[in-house]
PDB file of N, CA and C in Angstrom:
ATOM      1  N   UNK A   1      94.800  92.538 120.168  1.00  0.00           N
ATOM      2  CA  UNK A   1      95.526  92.374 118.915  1.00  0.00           C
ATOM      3  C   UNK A   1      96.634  93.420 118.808  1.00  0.00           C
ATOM      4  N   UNK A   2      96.295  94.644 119.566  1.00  0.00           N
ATOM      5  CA  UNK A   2      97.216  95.811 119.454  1.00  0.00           C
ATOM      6  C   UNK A   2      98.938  95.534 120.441  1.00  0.00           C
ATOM      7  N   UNK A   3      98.297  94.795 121.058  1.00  0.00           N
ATOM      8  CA  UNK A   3      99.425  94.213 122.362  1.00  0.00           C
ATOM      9  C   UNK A   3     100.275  93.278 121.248  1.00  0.00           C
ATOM     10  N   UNK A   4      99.644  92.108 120.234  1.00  0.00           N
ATOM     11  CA  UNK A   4     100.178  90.772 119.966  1.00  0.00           C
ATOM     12  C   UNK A   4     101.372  91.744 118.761  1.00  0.00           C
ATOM     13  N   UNK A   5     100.620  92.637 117.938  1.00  0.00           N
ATOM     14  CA  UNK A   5     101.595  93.579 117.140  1.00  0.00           C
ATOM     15  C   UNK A   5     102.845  93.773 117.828  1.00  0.00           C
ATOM     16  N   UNK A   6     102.530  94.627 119.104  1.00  0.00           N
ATOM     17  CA  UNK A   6     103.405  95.352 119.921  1.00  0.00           C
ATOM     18  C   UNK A   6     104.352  94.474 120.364  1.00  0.00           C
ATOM     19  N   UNK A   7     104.141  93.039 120.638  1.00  0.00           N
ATOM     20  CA  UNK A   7     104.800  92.028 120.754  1.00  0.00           C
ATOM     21  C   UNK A   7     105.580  91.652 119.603  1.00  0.00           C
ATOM     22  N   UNK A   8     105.603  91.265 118.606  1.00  0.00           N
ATOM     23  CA  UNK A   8     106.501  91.213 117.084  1.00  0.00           C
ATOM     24  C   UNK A   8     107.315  92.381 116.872  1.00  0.00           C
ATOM     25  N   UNK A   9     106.965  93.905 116.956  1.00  0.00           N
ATOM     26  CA  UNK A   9     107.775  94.850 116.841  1.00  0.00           C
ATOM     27  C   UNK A   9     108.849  94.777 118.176  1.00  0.00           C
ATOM     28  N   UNK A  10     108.268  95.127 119.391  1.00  0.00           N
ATOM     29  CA  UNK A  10     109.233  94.395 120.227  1.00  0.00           C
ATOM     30  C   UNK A  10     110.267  93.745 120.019  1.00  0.00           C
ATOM     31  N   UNK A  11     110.014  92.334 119.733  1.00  0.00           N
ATOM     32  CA  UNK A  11     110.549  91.382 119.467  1.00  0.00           C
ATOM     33  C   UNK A  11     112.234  91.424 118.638  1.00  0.00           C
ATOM     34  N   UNK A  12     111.288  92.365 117.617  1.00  0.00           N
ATOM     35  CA  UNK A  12     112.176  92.675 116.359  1.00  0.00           C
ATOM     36  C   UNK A  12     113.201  93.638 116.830  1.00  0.00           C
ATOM     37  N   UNK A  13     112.808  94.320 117.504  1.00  0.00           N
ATOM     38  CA  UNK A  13     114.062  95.719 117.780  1.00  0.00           C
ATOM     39  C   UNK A  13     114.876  95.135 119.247  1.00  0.00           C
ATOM     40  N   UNK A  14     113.887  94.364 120.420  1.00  0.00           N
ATOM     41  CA  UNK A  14     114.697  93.909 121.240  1.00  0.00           C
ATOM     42  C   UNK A  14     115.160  92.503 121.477  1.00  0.00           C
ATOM     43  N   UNK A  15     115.085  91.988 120.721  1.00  0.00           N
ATOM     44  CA  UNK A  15     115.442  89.847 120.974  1.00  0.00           C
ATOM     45  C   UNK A  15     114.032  89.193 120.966  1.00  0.00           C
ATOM     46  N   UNK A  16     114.239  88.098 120.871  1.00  0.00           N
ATOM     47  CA  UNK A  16     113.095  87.459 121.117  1.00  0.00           C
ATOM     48  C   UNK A  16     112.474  86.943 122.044  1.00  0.00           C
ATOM     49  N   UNK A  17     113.073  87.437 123.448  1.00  0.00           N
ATOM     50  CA  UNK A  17     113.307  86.903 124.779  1.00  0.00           C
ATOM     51  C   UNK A  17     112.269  88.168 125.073  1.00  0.00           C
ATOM     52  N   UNK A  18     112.396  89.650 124.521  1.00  0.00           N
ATOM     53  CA  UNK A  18     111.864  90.773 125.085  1.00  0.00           C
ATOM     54  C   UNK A  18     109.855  90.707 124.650  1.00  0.00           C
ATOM     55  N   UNK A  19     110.051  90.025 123.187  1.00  0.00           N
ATOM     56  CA  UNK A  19     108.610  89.564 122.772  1.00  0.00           C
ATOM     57  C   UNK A  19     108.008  88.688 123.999  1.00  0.00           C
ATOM     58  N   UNK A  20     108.734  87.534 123.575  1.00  0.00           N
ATOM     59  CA  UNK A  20     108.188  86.376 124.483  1.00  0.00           C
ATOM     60  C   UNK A  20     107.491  86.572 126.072  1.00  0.00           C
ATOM     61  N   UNK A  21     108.251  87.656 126.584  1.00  0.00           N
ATOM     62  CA  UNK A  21     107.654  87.792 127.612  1.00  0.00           C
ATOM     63  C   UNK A  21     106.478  88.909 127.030  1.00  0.00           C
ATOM     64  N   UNK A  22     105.859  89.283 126.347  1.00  0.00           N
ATOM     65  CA  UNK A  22     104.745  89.891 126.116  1.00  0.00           C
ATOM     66  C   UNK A  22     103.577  88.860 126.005  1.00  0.00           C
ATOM     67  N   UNK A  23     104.340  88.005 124.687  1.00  0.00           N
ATOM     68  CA  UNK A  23     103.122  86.674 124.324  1.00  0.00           C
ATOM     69  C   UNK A  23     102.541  86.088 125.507  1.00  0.00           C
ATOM     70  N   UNK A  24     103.701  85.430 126.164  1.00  0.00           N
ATOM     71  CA  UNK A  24     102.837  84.869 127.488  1.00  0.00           C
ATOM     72  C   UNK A  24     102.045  85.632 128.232  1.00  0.00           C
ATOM     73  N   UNK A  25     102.512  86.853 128.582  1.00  0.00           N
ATOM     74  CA  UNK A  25     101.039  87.654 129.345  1.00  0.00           C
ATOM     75  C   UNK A  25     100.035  88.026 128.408  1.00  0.00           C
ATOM     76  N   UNK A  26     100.319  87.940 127.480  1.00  0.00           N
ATOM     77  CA  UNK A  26      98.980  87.684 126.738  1.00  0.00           C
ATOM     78  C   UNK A  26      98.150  86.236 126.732  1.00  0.00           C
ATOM     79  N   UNK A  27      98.905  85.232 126.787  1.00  0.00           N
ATOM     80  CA  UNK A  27      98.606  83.936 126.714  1.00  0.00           C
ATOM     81  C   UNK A  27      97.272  84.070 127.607  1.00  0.00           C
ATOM     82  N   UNK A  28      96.818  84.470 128.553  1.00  0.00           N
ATOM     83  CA  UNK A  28      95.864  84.335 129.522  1.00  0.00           C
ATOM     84  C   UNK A  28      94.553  85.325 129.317  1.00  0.00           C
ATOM     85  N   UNK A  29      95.095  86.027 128.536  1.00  0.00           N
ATOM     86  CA  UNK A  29      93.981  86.741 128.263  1.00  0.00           C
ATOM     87  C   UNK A  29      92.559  86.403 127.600  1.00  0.00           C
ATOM     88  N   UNK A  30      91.747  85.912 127.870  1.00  0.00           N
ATOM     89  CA  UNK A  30      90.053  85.636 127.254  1.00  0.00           C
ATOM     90  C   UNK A  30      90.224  85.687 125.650  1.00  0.00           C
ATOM     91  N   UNK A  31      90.443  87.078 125.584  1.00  0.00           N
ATOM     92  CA  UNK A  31      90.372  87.716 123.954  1.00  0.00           C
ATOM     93  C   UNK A  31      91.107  86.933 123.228  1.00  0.00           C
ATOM     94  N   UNK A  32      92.567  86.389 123.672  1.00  0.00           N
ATOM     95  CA  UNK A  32      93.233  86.120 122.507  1.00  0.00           C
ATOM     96  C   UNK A  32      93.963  84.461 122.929  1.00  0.00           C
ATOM     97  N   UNK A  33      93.521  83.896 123.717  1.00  0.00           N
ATOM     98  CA  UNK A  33      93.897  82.631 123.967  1.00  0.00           C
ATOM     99  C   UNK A  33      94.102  81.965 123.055  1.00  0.00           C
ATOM    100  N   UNK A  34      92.430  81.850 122.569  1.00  0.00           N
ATOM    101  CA  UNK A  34      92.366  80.863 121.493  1.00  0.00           C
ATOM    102  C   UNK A  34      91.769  81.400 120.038  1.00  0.00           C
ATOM    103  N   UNK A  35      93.207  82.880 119.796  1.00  0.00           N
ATOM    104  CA  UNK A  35      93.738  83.172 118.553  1.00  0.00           C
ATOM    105  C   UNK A  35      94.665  82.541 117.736  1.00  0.00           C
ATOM    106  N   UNK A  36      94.568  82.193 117.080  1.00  0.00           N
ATOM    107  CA  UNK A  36      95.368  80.939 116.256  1.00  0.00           C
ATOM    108  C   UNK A  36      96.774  81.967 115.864  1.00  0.00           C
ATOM    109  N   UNK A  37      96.964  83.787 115.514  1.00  0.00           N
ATOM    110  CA  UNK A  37      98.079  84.385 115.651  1.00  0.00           C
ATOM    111  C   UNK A  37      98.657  84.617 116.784  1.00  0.00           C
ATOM    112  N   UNK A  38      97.907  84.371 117.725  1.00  0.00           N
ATOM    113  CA  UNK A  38      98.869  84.470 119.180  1.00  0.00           C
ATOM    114  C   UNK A  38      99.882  83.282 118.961  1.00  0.00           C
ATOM    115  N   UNK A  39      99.241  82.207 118.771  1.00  0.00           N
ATOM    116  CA  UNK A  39      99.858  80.309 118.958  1.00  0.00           C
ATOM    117  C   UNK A  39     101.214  80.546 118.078  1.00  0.00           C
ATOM    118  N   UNK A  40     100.868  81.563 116.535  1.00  0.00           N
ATOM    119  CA  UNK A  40     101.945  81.085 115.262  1.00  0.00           C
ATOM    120  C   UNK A  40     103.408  82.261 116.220  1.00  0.00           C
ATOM    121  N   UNK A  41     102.565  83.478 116.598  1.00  0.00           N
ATOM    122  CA  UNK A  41     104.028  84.055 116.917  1.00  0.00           C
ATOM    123  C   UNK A  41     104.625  83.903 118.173  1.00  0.00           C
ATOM    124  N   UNK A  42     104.138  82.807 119.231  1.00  0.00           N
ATOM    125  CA  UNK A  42     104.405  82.113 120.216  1.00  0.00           C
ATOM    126  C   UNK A  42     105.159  81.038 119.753  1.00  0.00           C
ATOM    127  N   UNK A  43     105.172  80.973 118.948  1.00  0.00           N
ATOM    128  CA  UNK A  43     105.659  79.184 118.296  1.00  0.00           C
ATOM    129  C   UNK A  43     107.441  80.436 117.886  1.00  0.00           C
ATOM    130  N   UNK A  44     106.954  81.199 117.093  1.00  0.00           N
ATOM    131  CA  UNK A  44     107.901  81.229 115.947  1.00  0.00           C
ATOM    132  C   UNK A  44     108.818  82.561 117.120  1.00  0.00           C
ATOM    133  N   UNK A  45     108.741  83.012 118.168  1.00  0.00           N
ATOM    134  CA  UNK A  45     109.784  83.181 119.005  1.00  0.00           C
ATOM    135  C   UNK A  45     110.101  82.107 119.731  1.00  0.00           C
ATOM    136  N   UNK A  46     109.339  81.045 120.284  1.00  0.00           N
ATOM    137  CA  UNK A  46     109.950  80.082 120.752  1.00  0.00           C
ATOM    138  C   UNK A  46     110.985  79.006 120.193  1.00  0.00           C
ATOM    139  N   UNK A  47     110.826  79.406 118.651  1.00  0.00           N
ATOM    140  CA  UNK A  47     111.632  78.701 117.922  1.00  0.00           C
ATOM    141  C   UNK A  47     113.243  79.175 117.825  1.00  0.00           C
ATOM    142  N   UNK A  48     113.066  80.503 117.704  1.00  0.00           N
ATOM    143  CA  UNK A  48     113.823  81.609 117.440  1.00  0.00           C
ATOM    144  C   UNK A  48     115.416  81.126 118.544  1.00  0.00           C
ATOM    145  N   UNK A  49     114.617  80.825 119.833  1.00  0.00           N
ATOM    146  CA  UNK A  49     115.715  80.764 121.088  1.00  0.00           C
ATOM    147  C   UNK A  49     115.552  79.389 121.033  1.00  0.00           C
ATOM    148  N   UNK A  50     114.927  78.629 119.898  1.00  0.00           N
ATOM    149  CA  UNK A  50     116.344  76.851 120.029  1.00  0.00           C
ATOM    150  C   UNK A  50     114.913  76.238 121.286  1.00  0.00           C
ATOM    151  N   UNK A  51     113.904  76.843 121.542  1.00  0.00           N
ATOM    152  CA  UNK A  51     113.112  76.029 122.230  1.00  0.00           C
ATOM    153  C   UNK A  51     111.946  75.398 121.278  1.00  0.00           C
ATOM    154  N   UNK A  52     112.777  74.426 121.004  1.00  0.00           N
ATOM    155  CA  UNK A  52     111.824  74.015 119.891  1.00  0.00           C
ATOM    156  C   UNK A  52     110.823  73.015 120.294  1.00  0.00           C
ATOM    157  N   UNK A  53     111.347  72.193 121.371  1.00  0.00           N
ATOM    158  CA  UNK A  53     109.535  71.735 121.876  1.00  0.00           C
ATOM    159  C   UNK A  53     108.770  72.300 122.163  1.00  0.00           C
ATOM    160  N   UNK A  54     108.837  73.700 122.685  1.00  0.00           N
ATOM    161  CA  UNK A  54     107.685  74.503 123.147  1.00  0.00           C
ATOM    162  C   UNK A  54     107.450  74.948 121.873  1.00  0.00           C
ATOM    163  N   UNK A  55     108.211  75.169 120.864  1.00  0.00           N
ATOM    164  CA  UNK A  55     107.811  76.042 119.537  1.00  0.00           C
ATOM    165  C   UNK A  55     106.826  75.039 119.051  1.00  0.00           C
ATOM    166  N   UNK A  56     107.217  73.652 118.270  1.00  0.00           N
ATOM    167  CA  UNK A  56     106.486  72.772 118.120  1.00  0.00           C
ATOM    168  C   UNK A  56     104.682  72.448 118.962  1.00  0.00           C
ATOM    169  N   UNK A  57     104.656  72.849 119.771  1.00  0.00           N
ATOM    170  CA  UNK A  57     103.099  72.662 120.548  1.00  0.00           C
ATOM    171  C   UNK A  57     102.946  74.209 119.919  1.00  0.00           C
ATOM    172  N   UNK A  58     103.600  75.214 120.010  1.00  0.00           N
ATOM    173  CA  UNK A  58     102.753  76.341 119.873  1.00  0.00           C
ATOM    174  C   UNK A  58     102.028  76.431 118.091  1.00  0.00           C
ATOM    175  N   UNK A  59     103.004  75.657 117.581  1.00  0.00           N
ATOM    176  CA  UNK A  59     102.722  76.007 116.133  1.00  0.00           C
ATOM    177  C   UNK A  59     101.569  74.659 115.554  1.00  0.00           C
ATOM    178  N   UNK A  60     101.491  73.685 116.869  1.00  0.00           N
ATOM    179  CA  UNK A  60     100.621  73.150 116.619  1.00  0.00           C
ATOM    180  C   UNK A  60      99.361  73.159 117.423  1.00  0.00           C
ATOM    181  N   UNK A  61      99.249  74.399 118.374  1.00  0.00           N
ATOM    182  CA  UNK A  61      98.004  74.916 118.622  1.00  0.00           C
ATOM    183  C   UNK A  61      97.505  75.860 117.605  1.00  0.00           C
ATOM    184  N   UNK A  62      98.150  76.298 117.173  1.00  0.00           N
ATOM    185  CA  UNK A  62      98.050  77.305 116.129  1.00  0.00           C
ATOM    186  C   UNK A  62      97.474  76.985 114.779  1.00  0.00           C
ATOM    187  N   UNK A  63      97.644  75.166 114.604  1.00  0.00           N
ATOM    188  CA  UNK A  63      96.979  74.952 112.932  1.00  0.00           C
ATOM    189  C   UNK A  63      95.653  74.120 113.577  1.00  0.00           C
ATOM    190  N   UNK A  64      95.715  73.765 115.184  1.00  0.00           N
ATOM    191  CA  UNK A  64      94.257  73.707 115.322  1.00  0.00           C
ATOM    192  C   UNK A  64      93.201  74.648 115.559  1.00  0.00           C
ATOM    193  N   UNK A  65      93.706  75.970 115.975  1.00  0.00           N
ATOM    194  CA  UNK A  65      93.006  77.278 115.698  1.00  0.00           C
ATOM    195  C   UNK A  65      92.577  77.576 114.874  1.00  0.00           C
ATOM    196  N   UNK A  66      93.199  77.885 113.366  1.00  0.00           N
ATOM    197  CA  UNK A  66      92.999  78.374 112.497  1.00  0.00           C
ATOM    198  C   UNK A  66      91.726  77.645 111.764  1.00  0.00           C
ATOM    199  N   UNK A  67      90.857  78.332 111.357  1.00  0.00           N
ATOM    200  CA  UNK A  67      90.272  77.762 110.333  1.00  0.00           C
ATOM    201  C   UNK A  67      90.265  78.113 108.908  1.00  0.00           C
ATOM    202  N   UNK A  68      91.920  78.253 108.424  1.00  0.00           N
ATOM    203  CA  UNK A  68      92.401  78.568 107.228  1.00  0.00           C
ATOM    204  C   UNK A  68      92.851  77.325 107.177  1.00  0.00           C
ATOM    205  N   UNK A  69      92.151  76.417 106.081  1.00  0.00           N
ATOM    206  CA  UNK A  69      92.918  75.205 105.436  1.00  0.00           C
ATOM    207  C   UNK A  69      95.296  75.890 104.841  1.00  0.00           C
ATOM    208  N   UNK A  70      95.070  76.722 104.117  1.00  0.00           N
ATOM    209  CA  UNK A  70      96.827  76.754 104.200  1.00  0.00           C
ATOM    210  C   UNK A  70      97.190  77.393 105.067  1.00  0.00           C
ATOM    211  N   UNK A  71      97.110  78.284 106.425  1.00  0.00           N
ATOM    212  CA  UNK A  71      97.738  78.775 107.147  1.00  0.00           C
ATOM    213  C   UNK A  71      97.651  77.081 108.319  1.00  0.00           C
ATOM    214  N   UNK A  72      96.793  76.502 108.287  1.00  0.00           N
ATOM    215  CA  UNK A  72      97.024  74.886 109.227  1.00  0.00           C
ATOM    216  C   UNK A  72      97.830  74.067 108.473  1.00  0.00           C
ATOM    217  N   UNK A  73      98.133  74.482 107.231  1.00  0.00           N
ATOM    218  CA  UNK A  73      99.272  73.827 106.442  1.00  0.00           C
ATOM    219  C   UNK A  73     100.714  74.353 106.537  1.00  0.00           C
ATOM    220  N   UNK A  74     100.982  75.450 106.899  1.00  0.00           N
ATOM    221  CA  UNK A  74     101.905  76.286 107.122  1.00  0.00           C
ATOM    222  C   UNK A  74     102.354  76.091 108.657  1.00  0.00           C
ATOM    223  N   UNK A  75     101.341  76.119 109.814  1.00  0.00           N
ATOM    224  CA  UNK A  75     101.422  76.036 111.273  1.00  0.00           C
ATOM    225  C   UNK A  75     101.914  74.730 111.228  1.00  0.00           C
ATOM    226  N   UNK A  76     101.380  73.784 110.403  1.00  0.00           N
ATOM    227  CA  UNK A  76     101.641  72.229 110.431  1.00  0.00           C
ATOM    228  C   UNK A  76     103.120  72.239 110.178  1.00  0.00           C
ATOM    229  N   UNK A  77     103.437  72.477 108.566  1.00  0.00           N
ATOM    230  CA  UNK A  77     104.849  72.629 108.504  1.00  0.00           C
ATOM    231  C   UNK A  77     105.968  73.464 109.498  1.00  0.00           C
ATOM    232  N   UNK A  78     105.238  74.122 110.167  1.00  0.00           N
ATOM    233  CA  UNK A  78     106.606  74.373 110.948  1.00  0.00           C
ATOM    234  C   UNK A  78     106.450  73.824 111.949  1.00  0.00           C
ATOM    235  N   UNK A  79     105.717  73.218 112.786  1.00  0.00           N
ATOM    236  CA  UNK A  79     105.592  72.340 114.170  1.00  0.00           C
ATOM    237  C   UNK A  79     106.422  70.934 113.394  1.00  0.00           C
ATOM    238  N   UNK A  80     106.293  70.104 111.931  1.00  0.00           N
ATOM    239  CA  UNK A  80     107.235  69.258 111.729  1.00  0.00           C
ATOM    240  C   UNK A  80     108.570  69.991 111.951  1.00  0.00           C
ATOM    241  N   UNK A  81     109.030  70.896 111.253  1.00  0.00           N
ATOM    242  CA  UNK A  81     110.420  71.382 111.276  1.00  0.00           C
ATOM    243  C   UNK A  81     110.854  70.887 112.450  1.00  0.00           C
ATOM    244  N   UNK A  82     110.031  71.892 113.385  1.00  0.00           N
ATOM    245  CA  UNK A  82     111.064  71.851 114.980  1.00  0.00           C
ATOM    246  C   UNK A  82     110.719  70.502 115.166  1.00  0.00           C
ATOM    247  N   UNK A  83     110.262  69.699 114.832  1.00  0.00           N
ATOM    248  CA  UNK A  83     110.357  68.338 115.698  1.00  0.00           C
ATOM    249  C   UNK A  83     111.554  67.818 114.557  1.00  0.00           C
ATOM    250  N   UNK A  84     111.802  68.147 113.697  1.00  0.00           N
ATOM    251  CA  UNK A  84     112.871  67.420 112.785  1.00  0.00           C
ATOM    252  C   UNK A  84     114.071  68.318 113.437  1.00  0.00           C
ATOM    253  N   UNK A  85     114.044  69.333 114.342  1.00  0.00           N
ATOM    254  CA  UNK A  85     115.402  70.237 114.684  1.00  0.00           C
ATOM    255  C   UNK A  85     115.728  70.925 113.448  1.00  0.00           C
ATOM    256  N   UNK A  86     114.699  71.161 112.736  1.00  0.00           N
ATOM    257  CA  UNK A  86     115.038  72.379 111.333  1.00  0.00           C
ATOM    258  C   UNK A  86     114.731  73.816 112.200  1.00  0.00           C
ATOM    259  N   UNK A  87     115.311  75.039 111.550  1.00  0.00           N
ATOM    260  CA  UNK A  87     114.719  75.678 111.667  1.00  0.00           C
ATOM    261  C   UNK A  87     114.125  76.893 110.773  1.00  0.00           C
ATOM    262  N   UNK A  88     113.456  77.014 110.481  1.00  0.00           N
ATOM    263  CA  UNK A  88     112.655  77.553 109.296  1.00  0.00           C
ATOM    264  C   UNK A  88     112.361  78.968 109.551  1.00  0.00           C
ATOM    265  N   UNK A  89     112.068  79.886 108.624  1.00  0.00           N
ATOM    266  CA  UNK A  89     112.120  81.343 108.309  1.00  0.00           C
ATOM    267  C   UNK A  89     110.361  81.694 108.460  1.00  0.00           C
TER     268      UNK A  89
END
């Protein structure tokens, strides 16, 4: 979880290209695969750089992770966005 942080601050001070390559080596990791915040901030840098089909699967692994009824409402709404080519905050 200390890495997925380190990944968003990253992110924030160097592009979203400098995150992204954190998320994915995290992607494999046991611990946090099938963390439903790995999926949302995998989605929402992939969105960031206009890859919005990959954003779209990530943000919709992410509302099947969660077992928060509104954060799978939230993951939901933004996996529609990018499939509508919105892009959302």
């Amino acid at each position: 979880v200390v890495e997925l942080n380190r990944a968003v601050a990253v992110s924030r001070a160097q592009g979203a290209e400098a995150g992204l390559a954190i998320i994915e080596a995290l992607a494999d990791s046991p611990q946090l695969r099938d963390y439903a915040p790995l999926s949302a901030v995998h989605g929402d840098l992939l969105q960031q750089l206009g890859r919005l089909d990959e954003a779209c699967e990530a943000f919709t692994r992410a509302a099947s992770l969660t077992g928060n009824a509104r954060e799978r409402g939230v993951m939901q709404s933004r996996a529609d966005a990018c499939r509508g080519g919105e892009r959302s905050a």
